[in-house]
Protein backbone atom coordinates (compact mmCIF):
# COMPACT_ATOMS: atom_id res chain seq x y z
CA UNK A 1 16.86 -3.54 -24.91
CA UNK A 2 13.60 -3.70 -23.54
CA UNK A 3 12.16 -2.83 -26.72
CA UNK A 4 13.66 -6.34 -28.55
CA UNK A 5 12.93 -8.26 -25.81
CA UNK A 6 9.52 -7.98 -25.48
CA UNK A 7 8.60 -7.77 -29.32
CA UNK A 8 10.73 -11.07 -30.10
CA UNK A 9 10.84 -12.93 -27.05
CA UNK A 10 8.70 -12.68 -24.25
CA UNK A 11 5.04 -10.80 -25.53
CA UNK A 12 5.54 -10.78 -29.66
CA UNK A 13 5.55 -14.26 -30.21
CA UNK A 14 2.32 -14.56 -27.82
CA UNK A 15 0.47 -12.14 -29.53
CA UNK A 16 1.41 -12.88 -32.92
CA UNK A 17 -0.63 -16.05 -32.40
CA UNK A 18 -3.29 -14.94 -30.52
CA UNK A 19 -3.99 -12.01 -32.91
CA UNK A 20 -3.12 -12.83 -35.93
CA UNK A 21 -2.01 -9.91 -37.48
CA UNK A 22 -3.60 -9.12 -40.98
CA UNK A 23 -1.29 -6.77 -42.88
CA UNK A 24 -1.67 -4.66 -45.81
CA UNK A 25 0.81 -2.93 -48.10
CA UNK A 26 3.77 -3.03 -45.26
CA UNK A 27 6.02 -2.78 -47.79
CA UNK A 28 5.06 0.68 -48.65
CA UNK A 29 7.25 1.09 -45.01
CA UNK A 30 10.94 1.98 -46.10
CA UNK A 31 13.72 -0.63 -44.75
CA UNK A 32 15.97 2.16 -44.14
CA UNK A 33 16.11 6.12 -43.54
CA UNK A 34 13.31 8.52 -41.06
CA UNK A 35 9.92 8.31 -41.96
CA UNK A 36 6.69 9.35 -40.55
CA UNK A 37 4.15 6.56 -39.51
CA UNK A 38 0.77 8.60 -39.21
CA UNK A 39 -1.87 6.64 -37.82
CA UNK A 40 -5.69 6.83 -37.15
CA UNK A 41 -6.36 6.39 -33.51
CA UNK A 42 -9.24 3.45 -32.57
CA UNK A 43 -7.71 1.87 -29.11
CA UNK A 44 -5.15 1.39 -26.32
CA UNK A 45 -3.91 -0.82 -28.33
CA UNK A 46 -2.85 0.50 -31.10
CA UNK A 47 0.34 1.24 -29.54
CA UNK A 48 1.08 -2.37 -29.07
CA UNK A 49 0.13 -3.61 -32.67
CA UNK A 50 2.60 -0.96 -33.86
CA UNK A 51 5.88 -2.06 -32.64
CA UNK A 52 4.78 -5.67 -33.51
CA UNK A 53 4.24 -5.97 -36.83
CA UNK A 54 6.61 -3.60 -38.22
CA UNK A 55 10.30 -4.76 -38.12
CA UNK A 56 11.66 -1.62 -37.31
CA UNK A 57 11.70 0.48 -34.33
CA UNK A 58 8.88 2.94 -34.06
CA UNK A 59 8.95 5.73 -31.45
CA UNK A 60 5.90 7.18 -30.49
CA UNK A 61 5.72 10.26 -27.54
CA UNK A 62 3.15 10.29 -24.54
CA UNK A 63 1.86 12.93 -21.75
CA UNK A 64 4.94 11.92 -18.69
CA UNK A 65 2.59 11.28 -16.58
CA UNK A 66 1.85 7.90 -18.09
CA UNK A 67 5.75 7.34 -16.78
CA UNK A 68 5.16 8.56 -13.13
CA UNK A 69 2.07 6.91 -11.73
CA UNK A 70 2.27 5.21 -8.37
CA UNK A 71 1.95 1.23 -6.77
CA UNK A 72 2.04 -1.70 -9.50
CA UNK A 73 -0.29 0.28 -12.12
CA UNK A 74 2.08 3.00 -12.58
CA UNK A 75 4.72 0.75 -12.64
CA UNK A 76 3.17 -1.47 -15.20
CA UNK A 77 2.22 1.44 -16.79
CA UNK A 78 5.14 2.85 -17.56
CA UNK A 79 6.25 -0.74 -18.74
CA UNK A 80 4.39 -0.69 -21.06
CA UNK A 81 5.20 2.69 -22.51
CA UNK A 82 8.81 1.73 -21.86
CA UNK A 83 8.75 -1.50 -23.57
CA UNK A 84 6.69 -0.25 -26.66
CA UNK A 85 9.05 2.36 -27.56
CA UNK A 86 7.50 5.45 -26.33
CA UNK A 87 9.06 8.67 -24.74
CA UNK A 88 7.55 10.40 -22.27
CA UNK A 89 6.99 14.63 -22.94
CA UNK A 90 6.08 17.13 -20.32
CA UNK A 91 2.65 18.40 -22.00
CA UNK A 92 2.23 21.27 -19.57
CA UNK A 93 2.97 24.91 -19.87
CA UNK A 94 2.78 27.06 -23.28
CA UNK A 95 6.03 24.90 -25.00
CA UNK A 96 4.34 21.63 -24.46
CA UNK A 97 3.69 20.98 -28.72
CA UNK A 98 6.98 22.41 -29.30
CA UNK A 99 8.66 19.80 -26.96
CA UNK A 100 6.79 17.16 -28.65
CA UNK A 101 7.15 18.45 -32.21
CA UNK A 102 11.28 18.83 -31.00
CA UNK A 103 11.29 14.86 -29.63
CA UNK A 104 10.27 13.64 -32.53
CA UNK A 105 12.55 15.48 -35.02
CA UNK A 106 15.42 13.90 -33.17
CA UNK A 107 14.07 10.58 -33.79
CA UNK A 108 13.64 11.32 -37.15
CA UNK A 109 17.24 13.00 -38.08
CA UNK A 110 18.64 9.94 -36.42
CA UNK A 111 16.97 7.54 -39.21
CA UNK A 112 14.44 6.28 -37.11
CA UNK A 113 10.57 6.11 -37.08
CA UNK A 114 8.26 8.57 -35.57
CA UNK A 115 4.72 7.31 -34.73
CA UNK A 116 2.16 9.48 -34.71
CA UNK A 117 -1.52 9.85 -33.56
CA UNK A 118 -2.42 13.29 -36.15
CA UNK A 119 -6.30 13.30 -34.17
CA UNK A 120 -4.22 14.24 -31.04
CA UNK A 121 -6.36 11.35 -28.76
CA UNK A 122 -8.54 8.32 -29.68
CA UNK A 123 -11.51 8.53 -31.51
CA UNK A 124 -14.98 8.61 -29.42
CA UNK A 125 -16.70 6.63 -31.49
CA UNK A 126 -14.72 5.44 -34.49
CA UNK A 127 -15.08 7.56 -36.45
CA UNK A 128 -11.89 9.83 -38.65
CA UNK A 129 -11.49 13.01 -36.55
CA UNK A 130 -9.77 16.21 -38.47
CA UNK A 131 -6.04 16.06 -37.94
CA UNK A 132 -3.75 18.29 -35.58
CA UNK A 133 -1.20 20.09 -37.85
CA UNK A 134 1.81 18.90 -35.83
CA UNK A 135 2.19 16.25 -38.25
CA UNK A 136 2.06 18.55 -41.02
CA UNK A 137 4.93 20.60 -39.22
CA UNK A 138 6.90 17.61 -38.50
CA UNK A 139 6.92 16.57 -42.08
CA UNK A 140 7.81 19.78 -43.34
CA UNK A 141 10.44 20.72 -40.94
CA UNK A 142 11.97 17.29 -41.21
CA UNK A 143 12.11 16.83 -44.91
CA UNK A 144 10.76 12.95 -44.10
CA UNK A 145 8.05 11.04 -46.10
CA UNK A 146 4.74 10.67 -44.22
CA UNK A 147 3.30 6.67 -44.68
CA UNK A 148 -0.03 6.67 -43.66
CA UNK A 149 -1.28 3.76 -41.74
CA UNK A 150 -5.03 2.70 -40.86
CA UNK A 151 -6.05 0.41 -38.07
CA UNK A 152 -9.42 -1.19 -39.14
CA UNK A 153 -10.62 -3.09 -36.34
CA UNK A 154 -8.56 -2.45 -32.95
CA UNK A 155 -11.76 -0.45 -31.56
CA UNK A 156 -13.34 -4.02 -32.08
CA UNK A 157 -10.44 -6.13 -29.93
CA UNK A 158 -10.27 -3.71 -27.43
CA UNK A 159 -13.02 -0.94 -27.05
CA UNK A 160 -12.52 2.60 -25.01
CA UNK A 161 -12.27 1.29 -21.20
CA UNK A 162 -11.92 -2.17 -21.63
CA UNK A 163 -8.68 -3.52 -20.01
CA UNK A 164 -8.52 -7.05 -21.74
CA UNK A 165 -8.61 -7.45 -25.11
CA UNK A 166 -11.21 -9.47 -27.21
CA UNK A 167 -10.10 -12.10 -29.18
CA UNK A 168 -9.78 -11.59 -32.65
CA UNK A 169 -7.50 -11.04 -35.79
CA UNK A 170 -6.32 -7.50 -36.26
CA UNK A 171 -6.16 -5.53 -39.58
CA UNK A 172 -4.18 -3.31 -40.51
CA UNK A 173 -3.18 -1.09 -43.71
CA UNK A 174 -0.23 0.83 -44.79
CA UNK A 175 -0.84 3.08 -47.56
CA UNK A 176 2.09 4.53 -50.15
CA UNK A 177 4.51 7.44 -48.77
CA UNK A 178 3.27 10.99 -49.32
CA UNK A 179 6.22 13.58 -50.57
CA UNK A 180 5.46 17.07 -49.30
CA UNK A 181 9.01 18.19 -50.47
CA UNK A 182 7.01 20.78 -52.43
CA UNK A 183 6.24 22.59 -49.61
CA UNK A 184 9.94 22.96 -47.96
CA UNK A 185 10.73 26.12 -46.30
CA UNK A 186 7.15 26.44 -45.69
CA UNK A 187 6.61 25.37 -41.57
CA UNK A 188 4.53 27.44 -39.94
CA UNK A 189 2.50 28.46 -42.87
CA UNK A 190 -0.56 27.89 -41.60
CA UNK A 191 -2.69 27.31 -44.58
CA UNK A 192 0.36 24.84 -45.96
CA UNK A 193 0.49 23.18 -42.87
CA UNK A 194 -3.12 22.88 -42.78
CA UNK A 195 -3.35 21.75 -46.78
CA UNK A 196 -0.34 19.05 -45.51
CA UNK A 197 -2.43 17.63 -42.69
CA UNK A 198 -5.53 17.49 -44.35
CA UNK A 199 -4.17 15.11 -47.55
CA UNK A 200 -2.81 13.24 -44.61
CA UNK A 201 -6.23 12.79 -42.94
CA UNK A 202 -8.04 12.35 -46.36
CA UNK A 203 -5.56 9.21 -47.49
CA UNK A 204 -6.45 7.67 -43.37
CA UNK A 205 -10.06 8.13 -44.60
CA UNK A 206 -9.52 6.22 -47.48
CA UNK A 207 -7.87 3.21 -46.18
CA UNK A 208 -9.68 2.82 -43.24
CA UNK A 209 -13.36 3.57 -44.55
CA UNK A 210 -14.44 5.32 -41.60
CA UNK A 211 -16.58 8.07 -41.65
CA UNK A 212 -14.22 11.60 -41.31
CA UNK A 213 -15.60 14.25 -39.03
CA UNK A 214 -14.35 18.10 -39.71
CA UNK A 215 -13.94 18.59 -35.56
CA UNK A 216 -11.20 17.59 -33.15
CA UNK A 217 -12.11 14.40 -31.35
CA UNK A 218 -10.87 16.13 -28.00
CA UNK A 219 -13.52 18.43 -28.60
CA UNK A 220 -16.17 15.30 -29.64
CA UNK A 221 -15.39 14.20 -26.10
CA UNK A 222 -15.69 17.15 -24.02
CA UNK A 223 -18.54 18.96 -25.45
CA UNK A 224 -19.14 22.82 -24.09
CA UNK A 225 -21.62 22.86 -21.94
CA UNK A 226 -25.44 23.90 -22.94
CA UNK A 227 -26.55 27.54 -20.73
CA UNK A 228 -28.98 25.90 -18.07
CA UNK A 229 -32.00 27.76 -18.28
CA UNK A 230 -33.20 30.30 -15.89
């Protein structure tokens, strides 16, 4: 209920106007049935644009932690995660993808939409970072279509660490479904699942434009440490 009432009644209408959503190829989103929204990963606020300018409900998953913080941040916090349509995962311990991966599929085999963030985390610099496979797997195991999705600008209208948002019309672009029915029975192939993920990436490289980088962006942002010299 949440959900409905913030998209239609008391934020969406607000930030319809002061954003001005730009959209491309939305109807490439089926009305009905479980798809995959796979999404490039630029800002905070990605998560809001989402849910507002697609008509359906789209379920995205986040660390639990977002849902347990303490005092009027981690209540707003979890708000927002609330009211945006995400579920919260426990991320520790070995089964932490699994649990995920598991979330998701029952979104999916109910007829809904599963968001997902294929990089894992937001870029570092915005720039395309080489997908996880867990979309791959979730596409496979699910039988559902995979419609890619790019946002263009959100690292523009609100950059890494800044809490309010610049003013400014947001872009976005939906690109056509990919089938990967060819590859059923094949989860947990790795080189499938890998081949999978990669198209994936490659058609978020095309409608976005940015420049793809062959290394996880969680690895971009923690960098191994350089020997200090004796």
């Amino acid at each position: 209920m949440l959900y409905w009432l913030l998209k239609y009644i008391i934020l969406g209408p607000l930030l319809r106007l002061v954003f001005r959503p730009q959209v491309e190829g939305l109807e490439y989103l089926p009305a009905t049935g479980p798809v995959i929204l796979a999404s490039n990963h630029l800002s905070f606020s990605d998560s809001i644009f989402t849910p507002l300018i697609v008509k359906r409900k789209v379920t995205f998953i986040a660390k639990a932690e977002y849902f347990t913080g303490k005092g009027l941040k981690g209540w707003l916090t979890k708000m927002f995660f609330v009211g945006s349509g995400t579920i919260p995962v426990d991320r520790s311990g070995g089964h932490a993808a699994r649990a995920a991966l598991d979330t998701q599929l029952q979104v999916l085999r109910a007829g809904g939409i599963a968001g997902i963030y294929p990089e894992g985390t937001r870029s570092p610099d915005g720039r395309l970072y080489r997908g996880k496979t867990g979309v791959a797997r979730l596409a496979l195991e699910s039988g559902a279509p995979v419609v890619p999705m790019a946002m263009l600008n959100s690292d523009a209208i609100q950059p890494t660490g800044q809490l309010v948002p610049n003013l400014g019309r947001v872009r976005i672009r939906f690109g056509p479904p990919l089938d990967f029915s060819r590859y059923a029975g094949l989860s947990g192939d790795r080189f499938v699942e890998r081949a999978v993920t990669d198209e994936i990436m490659y058609e978020l490289m095309e409608l976005s434009g940015r420049e793809y980088v062959d290394t996880y962006a969680q690895k971009a942002k923690n960098p191994p440490r350089q020997p200090v010299p004796a």
